[in-house]
Protein backbone atom coordinates (compact mmCIF):
# COMPACT_ATOMS: atom_id res chain seq x y z
CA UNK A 1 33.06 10.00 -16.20
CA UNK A 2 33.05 6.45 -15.74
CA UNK A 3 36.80 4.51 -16.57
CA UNK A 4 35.93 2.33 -19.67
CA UNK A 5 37.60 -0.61 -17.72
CA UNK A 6 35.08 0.20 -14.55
CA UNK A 7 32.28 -0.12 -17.64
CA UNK A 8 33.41 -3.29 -18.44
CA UNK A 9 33.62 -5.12 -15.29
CA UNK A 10 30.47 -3.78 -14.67
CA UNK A 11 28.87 -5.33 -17.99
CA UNK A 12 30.48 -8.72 -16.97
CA UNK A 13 29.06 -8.69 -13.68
CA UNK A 14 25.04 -8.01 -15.20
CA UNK A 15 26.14 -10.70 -17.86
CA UNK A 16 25.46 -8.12 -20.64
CA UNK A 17 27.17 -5.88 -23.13
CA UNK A 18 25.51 -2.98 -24.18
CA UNK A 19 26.04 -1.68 -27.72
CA UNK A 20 25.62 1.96 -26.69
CA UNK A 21 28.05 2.59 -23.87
CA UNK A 22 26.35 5.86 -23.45
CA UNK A 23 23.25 4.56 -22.02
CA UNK A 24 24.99 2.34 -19.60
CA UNK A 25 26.88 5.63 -18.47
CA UNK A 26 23.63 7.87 -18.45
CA UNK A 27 22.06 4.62 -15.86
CA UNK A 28 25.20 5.80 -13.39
CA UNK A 29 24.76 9.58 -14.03
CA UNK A 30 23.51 10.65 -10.20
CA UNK A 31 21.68 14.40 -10.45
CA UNK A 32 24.53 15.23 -8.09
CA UNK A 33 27.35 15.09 -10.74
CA UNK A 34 24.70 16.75 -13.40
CA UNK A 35 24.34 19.80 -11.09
CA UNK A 36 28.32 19.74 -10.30
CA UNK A 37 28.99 19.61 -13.94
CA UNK A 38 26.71 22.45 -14.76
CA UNK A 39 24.91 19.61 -16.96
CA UNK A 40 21.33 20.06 -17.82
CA UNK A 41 19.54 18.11 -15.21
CA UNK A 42 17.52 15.88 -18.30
CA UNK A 43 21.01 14.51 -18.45
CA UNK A 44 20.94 12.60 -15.12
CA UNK A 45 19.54 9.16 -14.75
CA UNK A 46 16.31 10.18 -13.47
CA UNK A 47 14.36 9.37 -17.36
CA UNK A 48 15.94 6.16 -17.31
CA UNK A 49 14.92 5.23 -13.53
CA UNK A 50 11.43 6.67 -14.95
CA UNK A 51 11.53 4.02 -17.64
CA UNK A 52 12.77 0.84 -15.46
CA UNK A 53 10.65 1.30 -12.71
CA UNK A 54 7.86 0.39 -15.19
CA UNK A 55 9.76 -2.76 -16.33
CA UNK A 56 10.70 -3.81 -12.83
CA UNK A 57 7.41 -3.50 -11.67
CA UNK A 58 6.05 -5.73 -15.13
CA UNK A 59 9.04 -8.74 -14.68
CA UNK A 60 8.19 -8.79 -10.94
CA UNK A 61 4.43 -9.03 -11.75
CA UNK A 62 4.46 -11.57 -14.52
CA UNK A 63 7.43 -13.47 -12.06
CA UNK A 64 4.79 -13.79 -8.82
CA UNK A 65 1.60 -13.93 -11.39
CA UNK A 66 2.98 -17.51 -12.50
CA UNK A 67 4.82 -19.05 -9.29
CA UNK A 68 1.56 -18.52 -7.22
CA UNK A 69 -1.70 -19.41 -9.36
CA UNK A 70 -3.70 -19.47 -5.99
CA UNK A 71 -2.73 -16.38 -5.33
CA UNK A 72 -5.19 -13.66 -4.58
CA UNK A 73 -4.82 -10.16 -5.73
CA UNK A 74 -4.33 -8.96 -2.28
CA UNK A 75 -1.59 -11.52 -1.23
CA UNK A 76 0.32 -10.57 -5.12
CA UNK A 77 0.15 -6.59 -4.15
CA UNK A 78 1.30 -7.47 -1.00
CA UNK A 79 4.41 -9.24 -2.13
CA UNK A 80 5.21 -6.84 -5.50
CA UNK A 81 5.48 -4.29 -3.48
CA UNK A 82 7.87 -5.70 -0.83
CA UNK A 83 10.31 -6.81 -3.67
CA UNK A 84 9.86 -3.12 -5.22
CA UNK A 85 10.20 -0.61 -2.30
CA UNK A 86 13.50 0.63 -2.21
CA UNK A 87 14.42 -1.12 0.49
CA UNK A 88 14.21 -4.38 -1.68
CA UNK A 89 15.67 -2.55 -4.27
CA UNK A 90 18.93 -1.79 -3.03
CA UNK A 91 19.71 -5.12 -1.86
CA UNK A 92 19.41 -6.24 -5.46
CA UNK A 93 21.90 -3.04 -6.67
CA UNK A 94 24.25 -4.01 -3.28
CA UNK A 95 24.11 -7.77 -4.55
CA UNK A 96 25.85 -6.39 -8.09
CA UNK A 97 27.58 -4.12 -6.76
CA UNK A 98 26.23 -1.45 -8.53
CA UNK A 99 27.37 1.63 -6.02
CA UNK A 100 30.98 0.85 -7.06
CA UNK A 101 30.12 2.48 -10.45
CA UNK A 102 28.16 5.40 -10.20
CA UNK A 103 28.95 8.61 -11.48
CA UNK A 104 28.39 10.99 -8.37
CA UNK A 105 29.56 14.18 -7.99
CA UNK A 106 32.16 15.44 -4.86
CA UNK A 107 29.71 16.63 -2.58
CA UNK A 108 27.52 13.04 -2.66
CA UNK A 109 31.08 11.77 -2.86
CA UNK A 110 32.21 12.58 0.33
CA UNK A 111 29.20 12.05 2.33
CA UNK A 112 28.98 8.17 1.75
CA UNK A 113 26.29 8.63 -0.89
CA UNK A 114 26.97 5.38 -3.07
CA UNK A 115 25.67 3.44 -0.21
CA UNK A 116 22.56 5.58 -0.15
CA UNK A 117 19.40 3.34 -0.32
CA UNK A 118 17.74 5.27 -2.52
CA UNK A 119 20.25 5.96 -4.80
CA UNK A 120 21.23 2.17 -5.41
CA UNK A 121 17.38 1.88 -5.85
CA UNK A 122 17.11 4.61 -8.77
CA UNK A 123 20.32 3.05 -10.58
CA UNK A 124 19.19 -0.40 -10.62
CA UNK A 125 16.05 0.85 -11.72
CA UNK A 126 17.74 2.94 -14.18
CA UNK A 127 20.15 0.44 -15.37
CA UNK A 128 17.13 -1.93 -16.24
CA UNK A 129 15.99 1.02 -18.65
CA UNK A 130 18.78 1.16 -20.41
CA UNK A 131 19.25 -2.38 -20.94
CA UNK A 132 15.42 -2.35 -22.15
CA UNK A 133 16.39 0.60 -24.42
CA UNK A 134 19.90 -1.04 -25.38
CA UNK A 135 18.48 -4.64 -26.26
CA UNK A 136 15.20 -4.73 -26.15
CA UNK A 137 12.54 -6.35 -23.96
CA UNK A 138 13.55 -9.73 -23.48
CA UNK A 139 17.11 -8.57 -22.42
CA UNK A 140 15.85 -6.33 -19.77
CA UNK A 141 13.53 -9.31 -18.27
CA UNK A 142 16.40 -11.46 -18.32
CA UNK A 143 18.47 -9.47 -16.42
CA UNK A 144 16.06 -8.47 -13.83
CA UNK A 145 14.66 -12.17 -13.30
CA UNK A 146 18.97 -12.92 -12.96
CA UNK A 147 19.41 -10.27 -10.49
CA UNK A 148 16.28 -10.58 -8.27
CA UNK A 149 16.09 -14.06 -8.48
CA UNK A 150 17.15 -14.91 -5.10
CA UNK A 151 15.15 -11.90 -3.24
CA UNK A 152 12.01 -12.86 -4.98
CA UNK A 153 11.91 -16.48 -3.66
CA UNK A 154 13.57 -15.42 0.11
CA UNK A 155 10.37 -13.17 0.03
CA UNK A 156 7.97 -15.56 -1.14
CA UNK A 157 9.30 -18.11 1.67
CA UNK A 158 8.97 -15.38 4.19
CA UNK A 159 5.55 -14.61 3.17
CA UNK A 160 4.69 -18.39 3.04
CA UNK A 161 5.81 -18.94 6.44
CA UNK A 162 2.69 -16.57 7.82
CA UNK A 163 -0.12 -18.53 6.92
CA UNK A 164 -3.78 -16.19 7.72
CA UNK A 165 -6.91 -16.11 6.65
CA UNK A 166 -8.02 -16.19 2.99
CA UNK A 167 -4.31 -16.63 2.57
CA UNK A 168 -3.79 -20.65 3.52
CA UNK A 169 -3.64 -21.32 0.33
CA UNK A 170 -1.49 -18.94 -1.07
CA UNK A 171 0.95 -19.98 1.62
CA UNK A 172 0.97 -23.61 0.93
CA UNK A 173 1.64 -22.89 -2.89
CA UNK A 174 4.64 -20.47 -1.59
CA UNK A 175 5.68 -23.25 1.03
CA UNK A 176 5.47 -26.23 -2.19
CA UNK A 177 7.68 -24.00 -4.62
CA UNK A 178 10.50 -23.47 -2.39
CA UNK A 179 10.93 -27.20 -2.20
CA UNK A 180 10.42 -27.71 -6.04
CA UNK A 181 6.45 -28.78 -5.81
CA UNK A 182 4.94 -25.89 -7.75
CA UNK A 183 1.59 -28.15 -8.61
CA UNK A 184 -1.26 -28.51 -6.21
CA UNK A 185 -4.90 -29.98 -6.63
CA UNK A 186 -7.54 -30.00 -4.38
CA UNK A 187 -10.14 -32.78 -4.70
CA UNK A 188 -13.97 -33.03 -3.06
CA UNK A 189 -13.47 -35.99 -1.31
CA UNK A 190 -17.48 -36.17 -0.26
CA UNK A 191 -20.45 -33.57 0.13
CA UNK A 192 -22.97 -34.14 2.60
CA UNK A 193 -26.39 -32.22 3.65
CA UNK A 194 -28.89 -30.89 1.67
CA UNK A 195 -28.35 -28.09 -1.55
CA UNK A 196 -29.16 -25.09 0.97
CA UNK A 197 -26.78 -26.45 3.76
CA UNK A 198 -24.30 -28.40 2.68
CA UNK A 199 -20.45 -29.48 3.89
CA UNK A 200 -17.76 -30.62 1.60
CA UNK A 201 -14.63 -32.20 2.30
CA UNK A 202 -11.90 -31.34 -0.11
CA UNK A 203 -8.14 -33.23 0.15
CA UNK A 204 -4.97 -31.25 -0.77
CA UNK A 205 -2.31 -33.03 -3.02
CA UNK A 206 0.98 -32.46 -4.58
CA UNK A 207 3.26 -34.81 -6.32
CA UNK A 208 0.35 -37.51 -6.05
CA UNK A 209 0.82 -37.42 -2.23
CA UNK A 210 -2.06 -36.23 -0.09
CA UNK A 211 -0.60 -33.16 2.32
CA UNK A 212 -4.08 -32.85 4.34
CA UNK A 213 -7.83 -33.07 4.25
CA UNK A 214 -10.00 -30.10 5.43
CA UNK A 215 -13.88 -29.15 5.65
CA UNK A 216 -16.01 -26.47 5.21
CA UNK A 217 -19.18 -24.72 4.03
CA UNK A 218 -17.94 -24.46 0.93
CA UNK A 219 -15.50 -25.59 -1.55
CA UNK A 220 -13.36 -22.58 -1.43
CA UNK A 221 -13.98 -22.85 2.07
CA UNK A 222 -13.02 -26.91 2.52
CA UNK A 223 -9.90 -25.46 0.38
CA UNK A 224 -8.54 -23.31 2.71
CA UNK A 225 -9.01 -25.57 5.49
CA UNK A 226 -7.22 -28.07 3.69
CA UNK A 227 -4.42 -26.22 2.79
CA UNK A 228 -3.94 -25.09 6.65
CA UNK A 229 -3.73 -28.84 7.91
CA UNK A 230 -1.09 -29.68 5.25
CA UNK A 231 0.58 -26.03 6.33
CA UNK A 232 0.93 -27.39 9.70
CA UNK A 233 2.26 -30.71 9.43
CA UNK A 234 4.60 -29.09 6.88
CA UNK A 235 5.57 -26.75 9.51
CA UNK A 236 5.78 -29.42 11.97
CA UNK A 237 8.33 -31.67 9.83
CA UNK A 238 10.41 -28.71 9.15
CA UNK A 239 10.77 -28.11 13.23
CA UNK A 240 11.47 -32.19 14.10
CA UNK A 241 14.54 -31.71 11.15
CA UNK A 242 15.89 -28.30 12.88
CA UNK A 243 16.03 -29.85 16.43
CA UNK A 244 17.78 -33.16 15.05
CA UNK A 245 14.52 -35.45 15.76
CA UNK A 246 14.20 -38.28 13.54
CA UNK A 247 11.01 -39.48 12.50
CA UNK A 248 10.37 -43.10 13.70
CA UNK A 249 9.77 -46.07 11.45
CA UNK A 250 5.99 -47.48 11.95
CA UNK A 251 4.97 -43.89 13.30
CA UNK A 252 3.78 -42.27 10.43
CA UNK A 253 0.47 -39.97 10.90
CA UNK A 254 -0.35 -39.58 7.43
CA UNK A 255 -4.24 -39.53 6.84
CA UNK A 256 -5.58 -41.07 3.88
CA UNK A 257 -9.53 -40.34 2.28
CA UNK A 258 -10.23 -43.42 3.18
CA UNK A 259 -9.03 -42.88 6.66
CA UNK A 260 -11.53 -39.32 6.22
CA UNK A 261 -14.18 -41.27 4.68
CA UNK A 262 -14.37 -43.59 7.62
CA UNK A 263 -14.45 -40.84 10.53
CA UNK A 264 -17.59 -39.08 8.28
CA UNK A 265 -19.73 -41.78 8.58
């Protein structure tokens, strides 16, 4: 079983104590040592990892739910499910260092298993159960916001920087919140034609500062447009600071609506 010291260090590392010591120890209990032990297998952490998985999946949700309002379902599925494959998974357990702890039994021992992907991803996931079971809701969503805090917004930048489709928008919002912008509004700038035929031109802003102006059939359509110019001149500021080019004085191509207003006519 698990050295009471090991236990501790452990609890210091997740930044919680549990009051039953027995659940934290059941989280680390691998099927392996169960079997070895002549245990009955109900004993391993496989209920637990039942359990978490369920409030992983809800704290990642709600997380991704609120950073990315224009969001589509698609582009949230997409992204939940990267953060809760194992691969993802066992990053976060790695990151803790949860494989340090578990409770494995000599077989698993001696072929490497604590560095097994899968098994790091059914401890963490057990772990969270226990803490949910331990303390109660709001201490399990605190410690799995702590602990996959940094994956979650390294894979919302990676998603943000492949802009497609129905997803422009998305990608701008992902883009804006890794620099601290989380609010966006789009504004119809002017709508020209006829009720059955018409063409809108919507500008993108955030912080009061207009990113880029786009056009389209529609406003969802003008939208997406507009978030794809401000995507690329975002894009294109973030290359001129990598390669050490500084932007001139007096050279500035922002666009303005006037500026738009004045090409429409």
């Amino acid at each position: 079983m698990a050295e009471l010291s090991d236990l501790r260090k452990l609890q210091k590392e997740i930044k919680y104590k549990f009051h039953d010591k027995a659940l934290l120890e059941n989280a680390l209990m691998h099927t392996s040592y169960v079997n070895e032990q002549g245990m009955e297998r109900i004993m391993s952490n496989q209920r637990l990892e039942y359990l978490g998985d369920a409030v992983i999946e809800l704290v990642v949700t709600d997380i991704i739910f609120d950073k990315l309002p224009n969001a589509d379902e698609g582009l949230l599925t997409q992204l939940r499910s990267q953060l809760v494959c194992t691969a993802g998974l066992s990053r976060v357990a790695r990151s803790i260092g949860l494989g340090e702890y578990l409770i494995l039994g000599k077989g698993a021992e001696m072929t490497g298993e604590r560095d097994n992907p899968t098994i790091l991803e059914d401890a963490f996931e057990a772990l969270s159960g226990a803490i949910y079971l331990d303390g109660g809701w709001k201490k399990a969503e605190a410690f799995v916001r702590g602990a996959m805090q940094v994956s979650i917004l390294n894979a919302m930048g990676d998603m943000g920087g492949r802009p497609t489709g129905s997803d422009r928008k998305s990608a701008l919002q992902i883009a804006l919140q890794k620099k601290g912008q989380a609010h966006i509004s789009y504004r119809v700038a002017a709508a020209e034609g006829p009720a059955h035929d018409k063409t809108f031109y919507v500008d993108v802003y955030a912080s009061g500062k207009m990113l880029g102006s786009g056009v389209g059939s529609s406003k969802k359509e003008a939208e997406q447009d507009a978030a794809g110019k401000a995507l690329d001149v975002l894009n294109s500021r973030a290359k001129q600071r990598k390669g050490g080019r500084k932007k001139q004085g007096g050279q500035s191509q922002k666009v303005t609506a006037g500026d738009n207003a004045k090409r429409r006519k």
